[in-house]
PDB file of N, CA and C in Angstrom:
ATOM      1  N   UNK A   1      49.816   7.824 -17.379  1.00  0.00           N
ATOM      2  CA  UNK A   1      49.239   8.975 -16.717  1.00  0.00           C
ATOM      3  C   UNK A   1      48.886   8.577 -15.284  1.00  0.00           C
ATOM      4  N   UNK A   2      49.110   9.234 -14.126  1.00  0.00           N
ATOM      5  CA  UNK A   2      48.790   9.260 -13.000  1.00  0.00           C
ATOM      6  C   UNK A   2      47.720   9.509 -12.446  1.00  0.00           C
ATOM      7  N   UNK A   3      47.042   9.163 -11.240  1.00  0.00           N
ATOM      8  CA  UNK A   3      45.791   9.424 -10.934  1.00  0.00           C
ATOM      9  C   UNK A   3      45.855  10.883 -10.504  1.00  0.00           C
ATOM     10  N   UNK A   4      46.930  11.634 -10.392  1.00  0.00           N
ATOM     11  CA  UNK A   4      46.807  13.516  -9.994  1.00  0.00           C
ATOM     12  C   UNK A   4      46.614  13.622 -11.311  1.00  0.00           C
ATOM     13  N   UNK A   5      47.572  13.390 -12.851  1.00  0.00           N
ATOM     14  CA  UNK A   5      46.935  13.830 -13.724  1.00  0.00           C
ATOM     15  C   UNK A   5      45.847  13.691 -14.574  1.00  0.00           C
ATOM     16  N   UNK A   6      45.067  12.281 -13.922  1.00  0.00           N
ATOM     17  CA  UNK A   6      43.669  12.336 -14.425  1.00  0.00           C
ATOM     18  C   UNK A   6      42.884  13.152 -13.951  1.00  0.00           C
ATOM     19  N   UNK A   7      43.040  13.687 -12.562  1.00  0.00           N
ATOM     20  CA  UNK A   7      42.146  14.347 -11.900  1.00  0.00           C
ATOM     21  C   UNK A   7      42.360  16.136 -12.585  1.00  0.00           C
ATOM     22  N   UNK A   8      43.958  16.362 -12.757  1.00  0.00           N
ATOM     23  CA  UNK A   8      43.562  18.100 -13.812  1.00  0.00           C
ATOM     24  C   UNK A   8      42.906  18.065 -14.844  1.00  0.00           C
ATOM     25  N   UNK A   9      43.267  16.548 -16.092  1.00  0.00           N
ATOM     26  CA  UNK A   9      42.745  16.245 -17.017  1.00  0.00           C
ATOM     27  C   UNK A   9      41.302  16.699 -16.713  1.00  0.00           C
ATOM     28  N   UNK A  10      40.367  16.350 -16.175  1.00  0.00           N
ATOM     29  CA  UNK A  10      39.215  16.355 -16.053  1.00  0.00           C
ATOM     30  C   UNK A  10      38.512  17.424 -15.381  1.00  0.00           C
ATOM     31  N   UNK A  11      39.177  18.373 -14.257  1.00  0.00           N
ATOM     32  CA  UNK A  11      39.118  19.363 -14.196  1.00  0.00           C
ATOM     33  C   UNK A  11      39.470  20.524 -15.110  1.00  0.00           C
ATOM     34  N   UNK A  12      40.170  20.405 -16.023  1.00  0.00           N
ATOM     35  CA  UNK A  12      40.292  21.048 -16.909  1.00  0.00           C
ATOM     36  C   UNK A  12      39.564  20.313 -18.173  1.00  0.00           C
ATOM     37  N   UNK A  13      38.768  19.992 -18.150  1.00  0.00           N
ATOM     38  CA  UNK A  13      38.176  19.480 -20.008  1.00  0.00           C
ATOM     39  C   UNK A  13      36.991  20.592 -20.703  1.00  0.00           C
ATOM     40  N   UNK A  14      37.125  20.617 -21.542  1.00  0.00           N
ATOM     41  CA  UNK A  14      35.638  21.336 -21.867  1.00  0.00           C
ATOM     42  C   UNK A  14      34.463  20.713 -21.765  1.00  0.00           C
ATOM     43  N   UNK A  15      33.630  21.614 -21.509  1.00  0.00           N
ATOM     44  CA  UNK A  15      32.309  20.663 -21.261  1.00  0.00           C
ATOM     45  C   UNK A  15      31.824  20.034 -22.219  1.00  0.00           C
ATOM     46  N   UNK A  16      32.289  20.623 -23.803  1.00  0.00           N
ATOM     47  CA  UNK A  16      31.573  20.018 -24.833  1.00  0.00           C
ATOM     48  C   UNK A  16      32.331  18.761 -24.815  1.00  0.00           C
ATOM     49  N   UNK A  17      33.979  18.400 -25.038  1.00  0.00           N
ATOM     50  CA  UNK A  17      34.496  17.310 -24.788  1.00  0.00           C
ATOM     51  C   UNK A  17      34.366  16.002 -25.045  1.00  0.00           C
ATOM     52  N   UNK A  18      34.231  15.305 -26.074  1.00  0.00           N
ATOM     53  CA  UNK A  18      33.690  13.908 -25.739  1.00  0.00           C
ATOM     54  C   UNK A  18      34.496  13.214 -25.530  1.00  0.00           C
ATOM     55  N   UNK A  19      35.619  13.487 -25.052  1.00  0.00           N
ATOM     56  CA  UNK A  19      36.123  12.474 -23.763  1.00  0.00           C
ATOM     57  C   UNK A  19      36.063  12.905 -22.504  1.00  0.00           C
ATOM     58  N   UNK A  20      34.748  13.598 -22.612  1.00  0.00           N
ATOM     59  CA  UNK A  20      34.608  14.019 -21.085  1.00  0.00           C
ATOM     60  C   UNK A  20      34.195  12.625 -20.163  1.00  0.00           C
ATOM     61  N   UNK A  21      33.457  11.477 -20.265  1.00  0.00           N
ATOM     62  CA  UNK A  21      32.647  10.553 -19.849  1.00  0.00           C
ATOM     63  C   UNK A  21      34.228   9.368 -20.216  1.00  0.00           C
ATOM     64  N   UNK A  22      34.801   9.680 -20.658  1.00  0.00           N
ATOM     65  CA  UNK A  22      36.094   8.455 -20.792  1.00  0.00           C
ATOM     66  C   UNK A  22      36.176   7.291 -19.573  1.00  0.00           C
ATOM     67  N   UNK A  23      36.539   8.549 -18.299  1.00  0.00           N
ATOM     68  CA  UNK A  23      36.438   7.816 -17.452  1.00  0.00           C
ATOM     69  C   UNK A  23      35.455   6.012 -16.853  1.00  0.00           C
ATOM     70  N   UNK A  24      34.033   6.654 -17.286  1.00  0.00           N
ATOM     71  CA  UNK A  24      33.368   5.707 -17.457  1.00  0.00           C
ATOM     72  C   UNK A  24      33.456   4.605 -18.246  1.00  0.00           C
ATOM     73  N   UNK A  25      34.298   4.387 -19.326  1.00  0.00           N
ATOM     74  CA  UNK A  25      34.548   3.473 -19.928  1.00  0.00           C
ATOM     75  C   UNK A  25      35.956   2.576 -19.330  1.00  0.00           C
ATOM     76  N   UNK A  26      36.988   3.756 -18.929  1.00  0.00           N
ATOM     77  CA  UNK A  26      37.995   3.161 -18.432  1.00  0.00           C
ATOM     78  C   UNK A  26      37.821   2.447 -17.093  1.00  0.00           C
ATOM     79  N   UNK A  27      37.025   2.313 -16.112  1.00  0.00           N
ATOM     80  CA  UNK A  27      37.165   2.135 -15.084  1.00  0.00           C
ATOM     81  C   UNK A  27      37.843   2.799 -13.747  1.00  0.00           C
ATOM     82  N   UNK A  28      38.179   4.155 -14.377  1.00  0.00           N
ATOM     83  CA  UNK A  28      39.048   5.306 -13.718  1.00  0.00           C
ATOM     84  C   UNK A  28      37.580   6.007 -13.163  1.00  0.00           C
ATOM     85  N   UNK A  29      37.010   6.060 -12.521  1.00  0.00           N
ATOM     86  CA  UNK A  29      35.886   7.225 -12.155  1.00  0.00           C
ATOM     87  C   UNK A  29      36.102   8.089 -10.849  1.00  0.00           C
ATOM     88  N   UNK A  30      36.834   8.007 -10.084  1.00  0.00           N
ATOM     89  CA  UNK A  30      37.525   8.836  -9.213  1.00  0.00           C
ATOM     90  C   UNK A  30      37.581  10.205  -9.778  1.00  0.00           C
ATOM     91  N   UNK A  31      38.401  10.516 -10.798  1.00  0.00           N
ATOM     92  CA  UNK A  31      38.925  11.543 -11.308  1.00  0.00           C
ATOM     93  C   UNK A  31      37.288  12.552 -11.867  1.00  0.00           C
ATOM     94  N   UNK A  32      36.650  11.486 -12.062  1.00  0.00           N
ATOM     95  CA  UNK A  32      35.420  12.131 -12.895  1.00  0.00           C
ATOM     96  C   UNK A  32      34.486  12.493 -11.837  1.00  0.00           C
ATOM     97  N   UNK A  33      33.892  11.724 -11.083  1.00  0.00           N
ATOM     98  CA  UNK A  33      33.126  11.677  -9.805  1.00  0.00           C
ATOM     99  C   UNK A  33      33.607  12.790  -9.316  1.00  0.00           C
ATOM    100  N   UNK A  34      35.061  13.238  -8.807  1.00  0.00           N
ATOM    101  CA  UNK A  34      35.330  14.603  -7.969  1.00  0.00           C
ATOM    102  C   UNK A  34      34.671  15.296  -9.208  1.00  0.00           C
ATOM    103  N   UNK A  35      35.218  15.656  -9.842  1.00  0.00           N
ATOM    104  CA  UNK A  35      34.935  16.881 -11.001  1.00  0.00           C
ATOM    105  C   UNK A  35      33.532  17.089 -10.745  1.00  0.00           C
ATOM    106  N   UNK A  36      32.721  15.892 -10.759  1.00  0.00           N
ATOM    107  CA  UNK A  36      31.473  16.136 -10.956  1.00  0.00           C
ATOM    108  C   UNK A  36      30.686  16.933  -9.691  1.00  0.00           C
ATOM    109  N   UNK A  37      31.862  16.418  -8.866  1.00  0.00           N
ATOM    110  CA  UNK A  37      31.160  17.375  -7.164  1.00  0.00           C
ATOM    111  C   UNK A  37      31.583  18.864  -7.174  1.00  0.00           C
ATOM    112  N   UNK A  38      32.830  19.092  -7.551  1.00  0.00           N
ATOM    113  CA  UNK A  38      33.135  20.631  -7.548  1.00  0.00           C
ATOM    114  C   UNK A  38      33.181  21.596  -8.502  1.00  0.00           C
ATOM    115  N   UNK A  39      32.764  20.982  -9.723  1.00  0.00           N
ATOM    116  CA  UNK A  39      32.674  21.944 -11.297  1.00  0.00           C
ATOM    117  C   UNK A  39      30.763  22.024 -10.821  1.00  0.00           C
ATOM    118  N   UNK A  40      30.785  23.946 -10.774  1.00  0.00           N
ATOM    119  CA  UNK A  40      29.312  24.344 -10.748  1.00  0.00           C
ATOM    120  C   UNK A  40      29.202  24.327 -11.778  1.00  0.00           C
ATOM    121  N   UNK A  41      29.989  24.563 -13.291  1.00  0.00           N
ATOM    122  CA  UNK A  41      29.601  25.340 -14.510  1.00  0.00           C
ATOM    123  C   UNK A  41      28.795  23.414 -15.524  1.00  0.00           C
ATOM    124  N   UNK A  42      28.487  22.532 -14.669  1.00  0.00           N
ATOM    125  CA  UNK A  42      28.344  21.405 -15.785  1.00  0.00           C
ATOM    126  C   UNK A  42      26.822  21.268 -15.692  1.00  0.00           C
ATOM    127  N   UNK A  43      26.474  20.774 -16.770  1.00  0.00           N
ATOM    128  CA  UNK A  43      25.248  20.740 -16.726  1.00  0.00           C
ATOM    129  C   UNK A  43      24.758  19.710 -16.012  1.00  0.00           C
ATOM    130  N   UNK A  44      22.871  20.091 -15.852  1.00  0.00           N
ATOM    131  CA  UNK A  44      22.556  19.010 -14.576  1.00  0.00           C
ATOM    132  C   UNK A  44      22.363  17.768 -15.066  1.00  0.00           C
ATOM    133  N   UNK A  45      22.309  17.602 -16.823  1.00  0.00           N
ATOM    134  CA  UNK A  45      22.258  16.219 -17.706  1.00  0.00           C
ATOM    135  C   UNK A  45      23.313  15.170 -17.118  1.00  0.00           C
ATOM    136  N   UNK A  46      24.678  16.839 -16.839  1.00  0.00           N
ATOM    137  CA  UNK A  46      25.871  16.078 -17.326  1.00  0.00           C
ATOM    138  C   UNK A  46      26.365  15.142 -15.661  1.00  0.00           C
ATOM    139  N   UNK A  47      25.965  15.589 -14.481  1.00  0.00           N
ATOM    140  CA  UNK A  47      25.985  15.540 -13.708  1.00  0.00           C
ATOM    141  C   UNK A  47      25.156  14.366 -13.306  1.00  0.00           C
ATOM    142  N   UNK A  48      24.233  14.294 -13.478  1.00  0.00           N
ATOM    143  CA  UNK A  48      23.285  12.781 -13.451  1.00  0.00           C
ATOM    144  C   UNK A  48      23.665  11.877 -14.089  1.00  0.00           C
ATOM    145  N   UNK A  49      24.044  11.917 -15.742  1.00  0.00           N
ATOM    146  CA  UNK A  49      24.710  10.773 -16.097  1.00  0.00           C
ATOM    147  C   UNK A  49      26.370  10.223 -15.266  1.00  0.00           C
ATOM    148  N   UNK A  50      26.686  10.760 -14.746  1.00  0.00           N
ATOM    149  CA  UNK A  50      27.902  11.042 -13.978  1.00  0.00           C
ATOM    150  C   UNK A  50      28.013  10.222 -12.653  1.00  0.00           C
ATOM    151  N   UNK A  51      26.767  10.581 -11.854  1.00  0.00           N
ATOM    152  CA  UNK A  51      26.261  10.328 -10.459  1.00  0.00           C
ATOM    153  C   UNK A  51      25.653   8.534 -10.683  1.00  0.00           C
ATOM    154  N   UNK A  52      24.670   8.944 -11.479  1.00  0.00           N
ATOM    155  CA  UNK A  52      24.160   7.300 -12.220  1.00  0.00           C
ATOM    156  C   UNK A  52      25.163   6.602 -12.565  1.00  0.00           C
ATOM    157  N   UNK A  53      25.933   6.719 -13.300  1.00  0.00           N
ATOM    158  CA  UNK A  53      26.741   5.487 -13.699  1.00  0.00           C
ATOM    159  C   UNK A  53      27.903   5.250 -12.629  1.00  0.00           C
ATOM    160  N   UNK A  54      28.600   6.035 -11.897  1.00  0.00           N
ATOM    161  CA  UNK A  54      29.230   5.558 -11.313  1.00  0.00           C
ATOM    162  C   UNK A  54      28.270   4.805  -9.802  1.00  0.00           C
ATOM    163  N   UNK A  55      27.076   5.228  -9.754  1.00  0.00           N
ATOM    164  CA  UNK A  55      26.251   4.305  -9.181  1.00  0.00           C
ATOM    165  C   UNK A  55      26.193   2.850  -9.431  1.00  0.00           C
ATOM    166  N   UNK A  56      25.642   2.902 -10.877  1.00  0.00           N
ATOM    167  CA  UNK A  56      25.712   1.701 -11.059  1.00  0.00           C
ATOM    168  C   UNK A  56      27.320   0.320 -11.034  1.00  0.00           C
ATOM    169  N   UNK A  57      28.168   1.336 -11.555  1.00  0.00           N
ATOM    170  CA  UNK A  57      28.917   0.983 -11.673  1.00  0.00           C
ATOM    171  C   UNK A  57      29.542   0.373  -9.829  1.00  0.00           C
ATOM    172  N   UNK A  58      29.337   0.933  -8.947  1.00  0.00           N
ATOM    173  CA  UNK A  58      29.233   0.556  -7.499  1.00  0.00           C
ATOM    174  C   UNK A  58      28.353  -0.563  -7.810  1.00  0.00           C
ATOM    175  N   UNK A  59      26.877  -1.140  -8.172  1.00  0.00           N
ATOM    176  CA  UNK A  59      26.315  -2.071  -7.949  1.00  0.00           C
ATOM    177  C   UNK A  59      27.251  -3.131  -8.459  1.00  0.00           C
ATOM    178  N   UNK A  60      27.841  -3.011  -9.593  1.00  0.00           N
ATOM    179  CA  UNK A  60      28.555  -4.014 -10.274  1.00  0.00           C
ATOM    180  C   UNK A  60      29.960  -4.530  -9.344  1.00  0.00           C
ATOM    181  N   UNK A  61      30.200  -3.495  -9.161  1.00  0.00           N
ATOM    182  CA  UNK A  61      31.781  -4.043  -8.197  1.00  0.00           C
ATOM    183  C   UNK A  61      31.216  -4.686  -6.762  1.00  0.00           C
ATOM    184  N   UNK A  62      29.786  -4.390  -6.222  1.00  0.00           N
ATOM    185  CA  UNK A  62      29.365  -4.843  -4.900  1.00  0.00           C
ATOM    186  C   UNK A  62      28.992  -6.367  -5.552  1.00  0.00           C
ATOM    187  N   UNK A  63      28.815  -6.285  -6.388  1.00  0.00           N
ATOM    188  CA  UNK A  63      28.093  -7.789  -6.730  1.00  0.00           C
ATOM    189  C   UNK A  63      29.442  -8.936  -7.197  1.00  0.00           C
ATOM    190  N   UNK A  64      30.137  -8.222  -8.035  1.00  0.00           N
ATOM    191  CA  UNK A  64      31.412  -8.940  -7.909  1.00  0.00           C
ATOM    192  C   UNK A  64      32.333  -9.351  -6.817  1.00  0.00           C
ATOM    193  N   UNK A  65      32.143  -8.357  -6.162  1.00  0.00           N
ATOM    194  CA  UNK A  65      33.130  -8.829  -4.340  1.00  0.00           C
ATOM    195  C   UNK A  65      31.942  -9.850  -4.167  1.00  0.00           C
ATOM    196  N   UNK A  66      30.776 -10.117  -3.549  1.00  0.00           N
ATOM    197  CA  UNK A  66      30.281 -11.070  -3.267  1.00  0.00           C
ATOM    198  C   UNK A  66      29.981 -12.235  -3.401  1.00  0.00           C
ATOM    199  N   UNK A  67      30.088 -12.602  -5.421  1.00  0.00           N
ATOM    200  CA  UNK A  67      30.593 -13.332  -5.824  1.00  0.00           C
ATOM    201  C   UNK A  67      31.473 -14.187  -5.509  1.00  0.00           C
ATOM    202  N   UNK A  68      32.590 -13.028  -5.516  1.00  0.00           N
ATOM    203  CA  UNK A  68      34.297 -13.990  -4.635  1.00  0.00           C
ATOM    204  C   UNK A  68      33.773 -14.238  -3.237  1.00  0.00           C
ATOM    205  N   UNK A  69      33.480 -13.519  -2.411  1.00  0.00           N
ATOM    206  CA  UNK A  69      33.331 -13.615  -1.103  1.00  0.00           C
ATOM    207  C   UNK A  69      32.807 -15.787  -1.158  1.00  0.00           C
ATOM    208  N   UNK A  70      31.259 -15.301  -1.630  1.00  0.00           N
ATOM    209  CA  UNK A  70      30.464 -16.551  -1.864  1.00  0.00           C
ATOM    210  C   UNK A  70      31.499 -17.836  -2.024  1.00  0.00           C
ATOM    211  N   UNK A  71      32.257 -17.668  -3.634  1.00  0.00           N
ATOM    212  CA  UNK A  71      33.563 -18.501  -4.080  1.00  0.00           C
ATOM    213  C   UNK A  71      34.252 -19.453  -2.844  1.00  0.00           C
ATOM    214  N   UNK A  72      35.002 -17.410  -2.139  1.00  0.00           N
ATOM    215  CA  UNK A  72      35.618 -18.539  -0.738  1.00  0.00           C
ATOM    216  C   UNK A  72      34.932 -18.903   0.065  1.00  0.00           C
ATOM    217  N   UNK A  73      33.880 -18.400   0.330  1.00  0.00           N
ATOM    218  CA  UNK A  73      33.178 -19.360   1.266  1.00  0.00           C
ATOM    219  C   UNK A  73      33.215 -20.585   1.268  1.00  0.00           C
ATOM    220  N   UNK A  74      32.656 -21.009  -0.064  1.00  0.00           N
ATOM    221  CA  UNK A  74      32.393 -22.599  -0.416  1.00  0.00           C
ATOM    222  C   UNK A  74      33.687 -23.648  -0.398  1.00  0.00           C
ATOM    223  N   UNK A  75      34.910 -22.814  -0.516  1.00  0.00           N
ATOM    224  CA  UNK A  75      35.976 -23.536  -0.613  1.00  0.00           C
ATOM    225  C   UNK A  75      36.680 -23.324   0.599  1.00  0.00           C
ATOM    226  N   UNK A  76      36.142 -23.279   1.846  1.00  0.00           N
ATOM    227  CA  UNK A  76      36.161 -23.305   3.529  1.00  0.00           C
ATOM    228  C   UNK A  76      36.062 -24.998   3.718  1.00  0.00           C
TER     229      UNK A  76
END
């Protein structure tokens, strides 16, 4: 599947859905994150867990680049 068809996938899901949050497990959150900016009809639960995790999920990838960064440093 392509990243255009993750992004209808998810624009089109039902809200009840429980592979609505997939994304979050896959590491795909692009597709979900838009949805979450331009679907008015989702709830504001659904929208915070949405906003939060791909938050966090930013802390995790900032901390991993720095990691490496650190890595090459040391091996300068």
């Amino acid at each position: 599947m392509t990243g255009d068809d993750l992004f209808i996938k998810y624009l089109n899901i039902g809200l009840m859905d429980n592979n609505m949050f997939e994304p979050l497990n896959t590491g795909y959150i692009e597709a979900l994150y838009y949805v979450a900016a331009v679907r008015s009809d989702l709830s504001i639960a659904a929208v915070e867990r949405i906003f939060g995790d791909v938050h966090m999920i930013n802390h995790i990838n900032l901390h991993e680049i720095n990691r490496v960064r650190q890595l090459n440093n040391s091996r300068l």
